[in-house]
Structure formats: structure tokens, C-alpha cells
N, C-alpha and C. Protein backbone atom coordinates (compact mmCIF):
# COMPACT_ATOMS: atom_id res chain seq x y z
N UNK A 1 -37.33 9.88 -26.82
CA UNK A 1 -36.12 9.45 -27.51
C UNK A 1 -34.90 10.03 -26.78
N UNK A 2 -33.93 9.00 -26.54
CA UNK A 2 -32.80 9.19 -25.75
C UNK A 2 -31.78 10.11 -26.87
N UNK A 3 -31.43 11.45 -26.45
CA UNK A 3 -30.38 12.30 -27.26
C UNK A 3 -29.13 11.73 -26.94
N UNK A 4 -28.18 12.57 -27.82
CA UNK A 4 -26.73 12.25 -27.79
C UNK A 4 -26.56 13.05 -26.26
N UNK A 5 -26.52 14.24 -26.22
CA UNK A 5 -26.49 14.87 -24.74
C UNK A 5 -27.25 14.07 -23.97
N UNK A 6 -28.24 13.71 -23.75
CA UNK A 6 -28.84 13.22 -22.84
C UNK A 6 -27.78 11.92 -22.03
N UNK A 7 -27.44 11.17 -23.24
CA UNK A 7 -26.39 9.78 -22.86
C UNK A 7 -24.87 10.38 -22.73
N UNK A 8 -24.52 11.22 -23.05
CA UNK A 8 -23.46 12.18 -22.30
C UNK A 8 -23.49 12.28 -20.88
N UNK A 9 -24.57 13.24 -20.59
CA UNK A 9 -25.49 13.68 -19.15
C UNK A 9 -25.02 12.40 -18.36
N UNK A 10 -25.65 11.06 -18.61
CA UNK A 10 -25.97 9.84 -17.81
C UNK A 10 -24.38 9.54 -18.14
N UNK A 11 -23.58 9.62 -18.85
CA UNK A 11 -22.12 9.05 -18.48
C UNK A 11 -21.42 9.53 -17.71
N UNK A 12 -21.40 11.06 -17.76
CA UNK A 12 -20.67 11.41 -16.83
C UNK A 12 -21.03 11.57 -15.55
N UNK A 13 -22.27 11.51 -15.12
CA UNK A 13 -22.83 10.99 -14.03
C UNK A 13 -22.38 9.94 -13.37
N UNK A 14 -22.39 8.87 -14.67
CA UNK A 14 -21.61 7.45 -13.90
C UNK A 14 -20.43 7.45 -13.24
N UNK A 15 -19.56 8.27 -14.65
CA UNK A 15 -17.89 8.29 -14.04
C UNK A 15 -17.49 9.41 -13.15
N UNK A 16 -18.72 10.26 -12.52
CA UNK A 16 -18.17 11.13 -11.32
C UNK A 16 -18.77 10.14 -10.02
N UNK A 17 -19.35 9.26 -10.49
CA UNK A 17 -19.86 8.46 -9.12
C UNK A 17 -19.10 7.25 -8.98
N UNK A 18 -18.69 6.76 -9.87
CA UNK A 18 -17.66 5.52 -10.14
C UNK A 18 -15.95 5.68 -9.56
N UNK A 19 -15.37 6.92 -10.07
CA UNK A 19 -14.55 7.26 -9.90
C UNK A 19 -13.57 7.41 -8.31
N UNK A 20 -14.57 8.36 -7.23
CA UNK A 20 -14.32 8.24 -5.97
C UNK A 20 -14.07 6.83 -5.60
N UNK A 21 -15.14 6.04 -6.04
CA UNK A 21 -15.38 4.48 -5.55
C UNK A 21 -14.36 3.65 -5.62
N UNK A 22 -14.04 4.05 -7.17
CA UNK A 22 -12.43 3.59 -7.30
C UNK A 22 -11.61 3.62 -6.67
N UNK A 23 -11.07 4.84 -6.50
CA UNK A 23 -9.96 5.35 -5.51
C UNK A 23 -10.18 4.90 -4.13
N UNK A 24 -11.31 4.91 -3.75
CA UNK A 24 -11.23 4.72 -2.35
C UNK A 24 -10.86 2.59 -2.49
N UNK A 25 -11.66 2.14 -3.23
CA UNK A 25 -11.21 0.52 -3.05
C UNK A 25 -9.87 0.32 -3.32
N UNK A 26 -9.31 1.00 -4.74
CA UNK A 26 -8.10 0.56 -4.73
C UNK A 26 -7.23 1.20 -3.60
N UNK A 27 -7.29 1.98 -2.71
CA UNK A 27 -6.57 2.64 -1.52
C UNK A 27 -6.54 1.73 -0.17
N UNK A 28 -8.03 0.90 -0.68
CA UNK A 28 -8.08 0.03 0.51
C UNK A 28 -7.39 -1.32 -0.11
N UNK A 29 -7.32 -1.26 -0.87
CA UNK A 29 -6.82 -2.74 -1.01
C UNK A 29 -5.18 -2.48 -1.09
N UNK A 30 -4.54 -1.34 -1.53
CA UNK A 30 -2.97 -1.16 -1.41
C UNK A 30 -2.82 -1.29 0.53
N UNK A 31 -3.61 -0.72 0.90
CA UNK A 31 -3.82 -0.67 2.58
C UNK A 31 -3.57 -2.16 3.07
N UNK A 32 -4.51 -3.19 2.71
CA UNK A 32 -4.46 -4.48 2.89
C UNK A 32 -3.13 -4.90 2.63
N UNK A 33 -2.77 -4.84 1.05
CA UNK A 33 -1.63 -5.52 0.71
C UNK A 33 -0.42 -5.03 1.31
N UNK A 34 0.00 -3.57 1.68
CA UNK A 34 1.05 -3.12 2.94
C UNK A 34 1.01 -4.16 4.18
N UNK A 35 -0.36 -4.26 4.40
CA UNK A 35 -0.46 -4.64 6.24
C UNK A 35 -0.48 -5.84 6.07
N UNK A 36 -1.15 -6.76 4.95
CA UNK A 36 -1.45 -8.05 5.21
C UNK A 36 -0.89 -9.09 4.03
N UNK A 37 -0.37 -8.80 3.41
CA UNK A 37 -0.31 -9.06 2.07
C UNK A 37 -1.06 -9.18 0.83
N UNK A 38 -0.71 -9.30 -0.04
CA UNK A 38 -1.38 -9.79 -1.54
C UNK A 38 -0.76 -10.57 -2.50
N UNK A 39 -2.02 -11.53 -3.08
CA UNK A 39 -1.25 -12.32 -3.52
C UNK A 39 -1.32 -11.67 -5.15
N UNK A 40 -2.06 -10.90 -5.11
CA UNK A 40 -2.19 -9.57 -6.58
C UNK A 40 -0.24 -9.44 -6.52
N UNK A 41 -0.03 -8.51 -5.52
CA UNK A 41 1.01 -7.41 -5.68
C UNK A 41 2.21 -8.61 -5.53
N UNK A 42 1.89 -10.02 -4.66
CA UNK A 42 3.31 -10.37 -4.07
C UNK A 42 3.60 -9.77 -2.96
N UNK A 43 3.05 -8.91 -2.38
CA UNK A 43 3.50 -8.36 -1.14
C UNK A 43 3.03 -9.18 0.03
N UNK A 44 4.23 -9.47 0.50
CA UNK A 44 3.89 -10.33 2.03
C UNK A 44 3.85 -10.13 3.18
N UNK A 45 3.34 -8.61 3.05
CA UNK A 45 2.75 -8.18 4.59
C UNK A 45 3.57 -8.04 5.49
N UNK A 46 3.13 -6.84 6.60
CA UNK A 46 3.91 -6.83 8.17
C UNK A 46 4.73 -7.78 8.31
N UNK A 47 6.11 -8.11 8.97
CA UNK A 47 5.97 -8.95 9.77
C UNK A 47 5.44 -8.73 11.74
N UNK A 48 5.12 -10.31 12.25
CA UNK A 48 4.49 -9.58 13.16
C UNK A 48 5.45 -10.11 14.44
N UNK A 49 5.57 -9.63 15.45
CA UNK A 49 6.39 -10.25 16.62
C UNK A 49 5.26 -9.39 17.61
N UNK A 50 5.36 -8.12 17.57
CA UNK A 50 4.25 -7.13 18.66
C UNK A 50 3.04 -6.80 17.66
N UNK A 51 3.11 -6.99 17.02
CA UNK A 51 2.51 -6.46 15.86
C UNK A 51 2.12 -4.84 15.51
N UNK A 52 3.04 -4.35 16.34
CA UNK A 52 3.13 -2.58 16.89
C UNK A 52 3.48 -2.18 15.10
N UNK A 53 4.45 -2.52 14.61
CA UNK A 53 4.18 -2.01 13.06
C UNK A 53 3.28 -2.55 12.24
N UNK A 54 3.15 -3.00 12.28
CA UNK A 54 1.10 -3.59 11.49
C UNK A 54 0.10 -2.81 11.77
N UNK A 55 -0.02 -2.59 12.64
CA UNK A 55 -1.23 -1.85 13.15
C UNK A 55 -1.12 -0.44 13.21
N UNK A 56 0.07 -0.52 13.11
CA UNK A 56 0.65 1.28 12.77
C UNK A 56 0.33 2.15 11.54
N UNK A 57 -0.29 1.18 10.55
CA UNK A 57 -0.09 1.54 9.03
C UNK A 57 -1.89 1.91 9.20
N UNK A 58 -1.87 3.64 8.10
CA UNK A 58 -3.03 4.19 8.77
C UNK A 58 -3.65 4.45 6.91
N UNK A 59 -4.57 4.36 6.94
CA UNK A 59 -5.65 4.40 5.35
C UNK A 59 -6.01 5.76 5.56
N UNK A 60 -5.82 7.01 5.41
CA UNK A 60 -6.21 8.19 5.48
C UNK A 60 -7.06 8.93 3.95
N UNK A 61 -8.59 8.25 3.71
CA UNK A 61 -9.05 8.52 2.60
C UNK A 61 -9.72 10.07 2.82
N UNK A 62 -9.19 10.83 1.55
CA UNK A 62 -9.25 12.27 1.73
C UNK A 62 -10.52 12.32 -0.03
N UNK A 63 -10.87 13.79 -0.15
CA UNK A 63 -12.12 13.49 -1.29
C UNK A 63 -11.41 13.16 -2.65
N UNK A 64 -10.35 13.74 -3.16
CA UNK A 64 -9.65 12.96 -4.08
C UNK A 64 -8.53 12.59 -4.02
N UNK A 65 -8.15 11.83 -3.29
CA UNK A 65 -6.69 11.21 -3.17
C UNK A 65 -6.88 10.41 -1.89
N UNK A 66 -5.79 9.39 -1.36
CA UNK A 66 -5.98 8.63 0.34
C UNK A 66 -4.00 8.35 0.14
N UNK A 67 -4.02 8.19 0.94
CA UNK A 67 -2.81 8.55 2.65
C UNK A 67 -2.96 7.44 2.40
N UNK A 68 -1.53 6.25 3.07
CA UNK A 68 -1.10 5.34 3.75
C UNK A 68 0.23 5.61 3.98
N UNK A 69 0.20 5.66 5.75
CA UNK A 69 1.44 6.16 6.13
C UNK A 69 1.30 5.20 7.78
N UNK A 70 2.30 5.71 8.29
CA UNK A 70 3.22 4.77 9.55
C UNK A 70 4.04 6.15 9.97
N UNK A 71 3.85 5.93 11.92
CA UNK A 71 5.01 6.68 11.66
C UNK A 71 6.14 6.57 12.69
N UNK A 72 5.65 5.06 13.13
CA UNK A 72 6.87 3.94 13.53
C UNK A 72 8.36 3.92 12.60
N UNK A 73 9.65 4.45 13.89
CA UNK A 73 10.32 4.59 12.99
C UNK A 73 11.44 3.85 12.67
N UNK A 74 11.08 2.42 12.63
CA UNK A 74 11.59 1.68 11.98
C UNK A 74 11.11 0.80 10.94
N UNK A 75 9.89 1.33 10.32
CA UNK A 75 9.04 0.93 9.61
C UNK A 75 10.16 0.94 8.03
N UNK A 76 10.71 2.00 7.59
CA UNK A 76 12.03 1.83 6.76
C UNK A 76 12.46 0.40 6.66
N UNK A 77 13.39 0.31 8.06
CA UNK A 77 14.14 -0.61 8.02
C UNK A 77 13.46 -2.10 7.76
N UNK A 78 12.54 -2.24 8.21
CA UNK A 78 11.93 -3.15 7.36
C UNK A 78 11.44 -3.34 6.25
N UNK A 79 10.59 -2.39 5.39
CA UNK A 79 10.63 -2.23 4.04
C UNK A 79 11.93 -2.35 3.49
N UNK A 80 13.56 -1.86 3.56
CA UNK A 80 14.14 -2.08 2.90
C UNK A 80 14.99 -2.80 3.11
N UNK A 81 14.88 -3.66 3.97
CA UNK A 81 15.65 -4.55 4.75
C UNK A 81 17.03 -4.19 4.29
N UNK A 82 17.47 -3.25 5.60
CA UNK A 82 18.99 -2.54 5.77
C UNK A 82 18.76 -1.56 6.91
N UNK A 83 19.05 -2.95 8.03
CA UNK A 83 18.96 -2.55 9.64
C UNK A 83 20.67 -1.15 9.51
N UNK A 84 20.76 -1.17 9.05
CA UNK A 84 22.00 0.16 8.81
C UNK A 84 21.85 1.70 8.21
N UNK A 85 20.79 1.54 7.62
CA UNK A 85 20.29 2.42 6.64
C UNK A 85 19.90 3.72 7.40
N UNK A 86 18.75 3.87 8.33
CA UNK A 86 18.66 4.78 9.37
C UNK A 86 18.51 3.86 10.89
N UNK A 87 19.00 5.44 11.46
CA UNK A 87 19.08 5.03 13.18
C UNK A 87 17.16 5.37 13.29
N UNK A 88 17.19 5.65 14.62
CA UNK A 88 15.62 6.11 15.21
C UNK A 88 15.44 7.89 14.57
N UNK A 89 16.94 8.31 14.71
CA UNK A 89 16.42 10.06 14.40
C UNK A 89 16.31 10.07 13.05
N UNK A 90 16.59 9.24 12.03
CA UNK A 90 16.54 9.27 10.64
C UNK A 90 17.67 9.83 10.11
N UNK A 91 18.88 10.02 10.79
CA UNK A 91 20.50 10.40 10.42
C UNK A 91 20.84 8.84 9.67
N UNK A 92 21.84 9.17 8.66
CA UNK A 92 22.50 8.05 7.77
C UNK A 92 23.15 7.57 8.91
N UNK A 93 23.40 6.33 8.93
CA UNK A 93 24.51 5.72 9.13
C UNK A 93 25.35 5.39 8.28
N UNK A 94 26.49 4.36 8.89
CA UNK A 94 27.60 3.99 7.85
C UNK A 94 27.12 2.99 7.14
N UNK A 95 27.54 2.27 5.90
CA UNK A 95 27.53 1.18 5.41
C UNK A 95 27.30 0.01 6.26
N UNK A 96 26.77 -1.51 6.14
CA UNK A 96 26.83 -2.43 6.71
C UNK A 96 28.40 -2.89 6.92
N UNK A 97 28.74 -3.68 8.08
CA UNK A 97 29.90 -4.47 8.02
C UNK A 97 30.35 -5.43 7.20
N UNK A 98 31.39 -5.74 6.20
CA UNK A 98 31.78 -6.72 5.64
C UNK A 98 31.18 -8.24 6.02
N UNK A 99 30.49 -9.21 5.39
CA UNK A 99 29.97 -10.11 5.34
C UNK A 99 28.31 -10.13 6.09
N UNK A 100 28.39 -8.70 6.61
CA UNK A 100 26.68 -8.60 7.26
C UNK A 100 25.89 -8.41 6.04
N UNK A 101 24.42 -9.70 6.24
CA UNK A 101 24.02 -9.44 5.07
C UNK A 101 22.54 -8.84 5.81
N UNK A 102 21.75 -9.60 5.44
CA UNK A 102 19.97 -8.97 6.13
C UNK A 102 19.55 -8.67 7.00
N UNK A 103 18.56 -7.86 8.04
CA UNK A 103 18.10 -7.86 9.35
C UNK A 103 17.15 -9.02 9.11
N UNK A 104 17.50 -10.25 10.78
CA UNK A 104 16.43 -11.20 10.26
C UNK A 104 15.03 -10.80 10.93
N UNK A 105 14.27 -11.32 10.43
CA UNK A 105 12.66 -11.32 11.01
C UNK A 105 12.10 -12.14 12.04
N UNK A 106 12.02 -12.12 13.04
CA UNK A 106 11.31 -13.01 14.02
C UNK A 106 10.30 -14.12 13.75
N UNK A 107 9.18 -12.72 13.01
CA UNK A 107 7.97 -13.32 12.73
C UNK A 107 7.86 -14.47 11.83
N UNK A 108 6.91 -15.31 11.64
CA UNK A 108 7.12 -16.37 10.49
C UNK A 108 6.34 -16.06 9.26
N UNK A 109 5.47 -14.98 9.60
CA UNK A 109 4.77 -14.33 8.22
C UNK A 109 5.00 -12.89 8.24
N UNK A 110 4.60 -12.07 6.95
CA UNK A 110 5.16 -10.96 6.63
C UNK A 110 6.87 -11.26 6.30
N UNK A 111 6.74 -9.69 6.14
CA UNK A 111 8.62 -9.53 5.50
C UNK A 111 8.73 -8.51 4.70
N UNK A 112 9.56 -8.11 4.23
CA UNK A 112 10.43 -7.10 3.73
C UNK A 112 9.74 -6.76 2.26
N UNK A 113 9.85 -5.43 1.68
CA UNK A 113 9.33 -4.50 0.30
C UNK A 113 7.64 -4.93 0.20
N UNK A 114 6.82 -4.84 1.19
CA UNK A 114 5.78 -4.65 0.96
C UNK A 114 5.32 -3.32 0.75
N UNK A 115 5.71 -2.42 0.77
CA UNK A 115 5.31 -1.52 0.00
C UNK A 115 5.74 -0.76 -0.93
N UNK A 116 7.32 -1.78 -1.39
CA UNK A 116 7.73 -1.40 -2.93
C UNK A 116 6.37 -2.29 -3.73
N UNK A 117 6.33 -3.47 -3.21
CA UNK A 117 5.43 -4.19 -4.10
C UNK A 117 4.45 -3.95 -4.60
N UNK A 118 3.89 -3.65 -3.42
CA UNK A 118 2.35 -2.59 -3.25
C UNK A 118 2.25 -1.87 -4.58
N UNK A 119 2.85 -0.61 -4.44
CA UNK A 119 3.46 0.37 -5.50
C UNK A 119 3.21 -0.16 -6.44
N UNK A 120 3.92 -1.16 -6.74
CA UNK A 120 4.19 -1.93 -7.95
C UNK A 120 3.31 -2.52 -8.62
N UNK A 121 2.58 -2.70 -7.93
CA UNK A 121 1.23 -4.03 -8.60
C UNK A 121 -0.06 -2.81 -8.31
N UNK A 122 -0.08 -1.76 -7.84
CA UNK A 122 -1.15 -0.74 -8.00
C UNK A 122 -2.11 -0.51 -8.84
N UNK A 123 -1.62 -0.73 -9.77
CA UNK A 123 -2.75 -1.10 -11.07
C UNK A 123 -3.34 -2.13 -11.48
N UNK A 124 -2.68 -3.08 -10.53
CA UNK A 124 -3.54 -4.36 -10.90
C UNK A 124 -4.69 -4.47 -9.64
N UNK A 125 -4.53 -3.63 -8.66
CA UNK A 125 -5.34 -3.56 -7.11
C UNK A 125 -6.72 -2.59 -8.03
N UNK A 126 -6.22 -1.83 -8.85
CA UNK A 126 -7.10 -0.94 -9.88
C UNK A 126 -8.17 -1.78 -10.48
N UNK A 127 -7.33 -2.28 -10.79
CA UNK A 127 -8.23 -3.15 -11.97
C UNK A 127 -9.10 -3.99 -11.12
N UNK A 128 -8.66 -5.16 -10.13
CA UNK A 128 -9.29 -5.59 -9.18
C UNK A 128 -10.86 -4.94 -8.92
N UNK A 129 -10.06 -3.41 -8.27
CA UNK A 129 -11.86 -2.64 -8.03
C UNK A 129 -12.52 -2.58 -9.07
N UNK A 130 -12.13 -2.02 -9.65
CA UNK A 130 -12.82 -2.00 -11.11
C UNK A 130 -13.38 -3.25 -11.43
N UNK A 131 -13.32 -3.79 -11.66
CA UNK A 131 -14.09 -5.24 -11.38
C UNK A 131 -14.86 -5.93 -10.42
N UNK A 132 -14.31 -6.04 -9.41
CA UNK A 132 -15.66 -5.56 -8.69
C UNK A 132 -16.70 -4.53 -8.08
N UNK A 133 -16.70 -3.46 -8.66
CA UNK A 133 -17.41 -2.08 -8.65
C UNK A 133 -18.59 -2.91 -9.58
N UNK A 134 -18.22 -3.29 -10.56
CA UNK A 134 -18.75 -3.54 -12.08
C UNK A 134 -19.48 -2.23 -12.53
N UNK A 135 -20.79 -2.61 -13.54
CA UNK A 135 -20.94 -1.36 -14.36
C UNK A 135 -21.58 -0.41 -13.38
């Protein structure tokens, strides 16, 4: 006969083995949606011309927590599209010029706040794994 401890025992078993699994899919899939987009988050990915910032973006899964970082340094200026915002040394500049509005993009896919978006829709990249992890 299965005890109350016993089915304790076997749960938390599950959710110390479930848990890593988690983190690591949903880390990979915020990873994806930075570099490539998602249609979860809305994030529309790199754009690509060299594709030197795409490929720059690094998944660093550690035992409880994971890294996604770049350290291309104009990787900013594209996330926040405000070619004014920083130079290469990361000193402020001034404001944009009167009637300057966006830095444009070359590429014809990717573009700008993929990894506000990312951020943003994180829990739904959660849920995602979580669903496919299943029980």
C-alpha cells in the first residue's frame, strides 16, 4: 500500500527532475526567439546582413539559472532602435537630430526589441516547455 510519504517521496522526485528540464527548454527557446524569432513572444529575430550579430547571441546554461548574452557592441542599438543612444565605447551620446527618426535595417527579416519581447512573452516560452516536457 502506497503511503502519504511514500507519494510525497515520488513527487518531489518528479519536480527536482522536471524542474532543471524546464529551465533549460524555456532558456532555449527565449535563445531561439532573441536569434530567430517567435511567433509565441512576437519577437522577430536578428536582423541579418553579415549575420555577425545573430550568431553572436550565446545560450550559457549554468545548474540553476542560463545566460543569454552578445557581446557585439552594437547589439543595443538594434534592440532599441536608437542608432544615437551609444557609440562603440558605450559613452552617451547626444539626442537624435530634429526630424531623424529610426536606424534602418538592411536585412529583410529580423528587427528591432527582440529581446524586450523575448522578456516579455517568457512565460508563455514556460508554459510552451511545460507542455511539452508533459507529465
Amino acid at each position: 500500500m502506497t503511503t502519504f510519504v511514500d507519494a510525497i517521496k515520488r513527487w518531489t522526485v518528479k519536480v527536482e527532475t522536471r524542474v532543471p528540464a524546464v529551465m533549460l527548454s524555456t532558456a532555449a527557446k527565449m535563445h531561439h526567439s532573441i536569434k530567430e524569432g517567435s511567433p509565441v513572444t512576437g519577437a522577430p529575430g536578428q536582423p541579418v546582413d553579415t549575420a555577425f550579430l545573430k550568431d553572436s547571441w550565446i545560450l550559457s546554461p549554468h545548474a540553476t539559472y542560463a545566460e543569454i548574452h552578445t557581446n557585439v557592441s552594437y547589439a543595443r542599438v538594434i534592440e532599441d532602435d536608437n542608432p544615437d543612444a551609444f557609440d562603440d565605447s558605450g559613452e552617451d551620446r547626444p539626442p537624435r537630430a530634429e526630424g531623424q527618426t529610426t536606424k534602418s535595417i538592411k536585412s529583410t527579416v529580423g528587427g528591432h526589441h527582440s529581446v524586450k519581447l523575448t522578456i516579455a512573452g517568457a512565460s508563455l516560452l514556460q508554459a510552451e516547455a511545460v507542455r511539452e516536457l508533459g507529465n
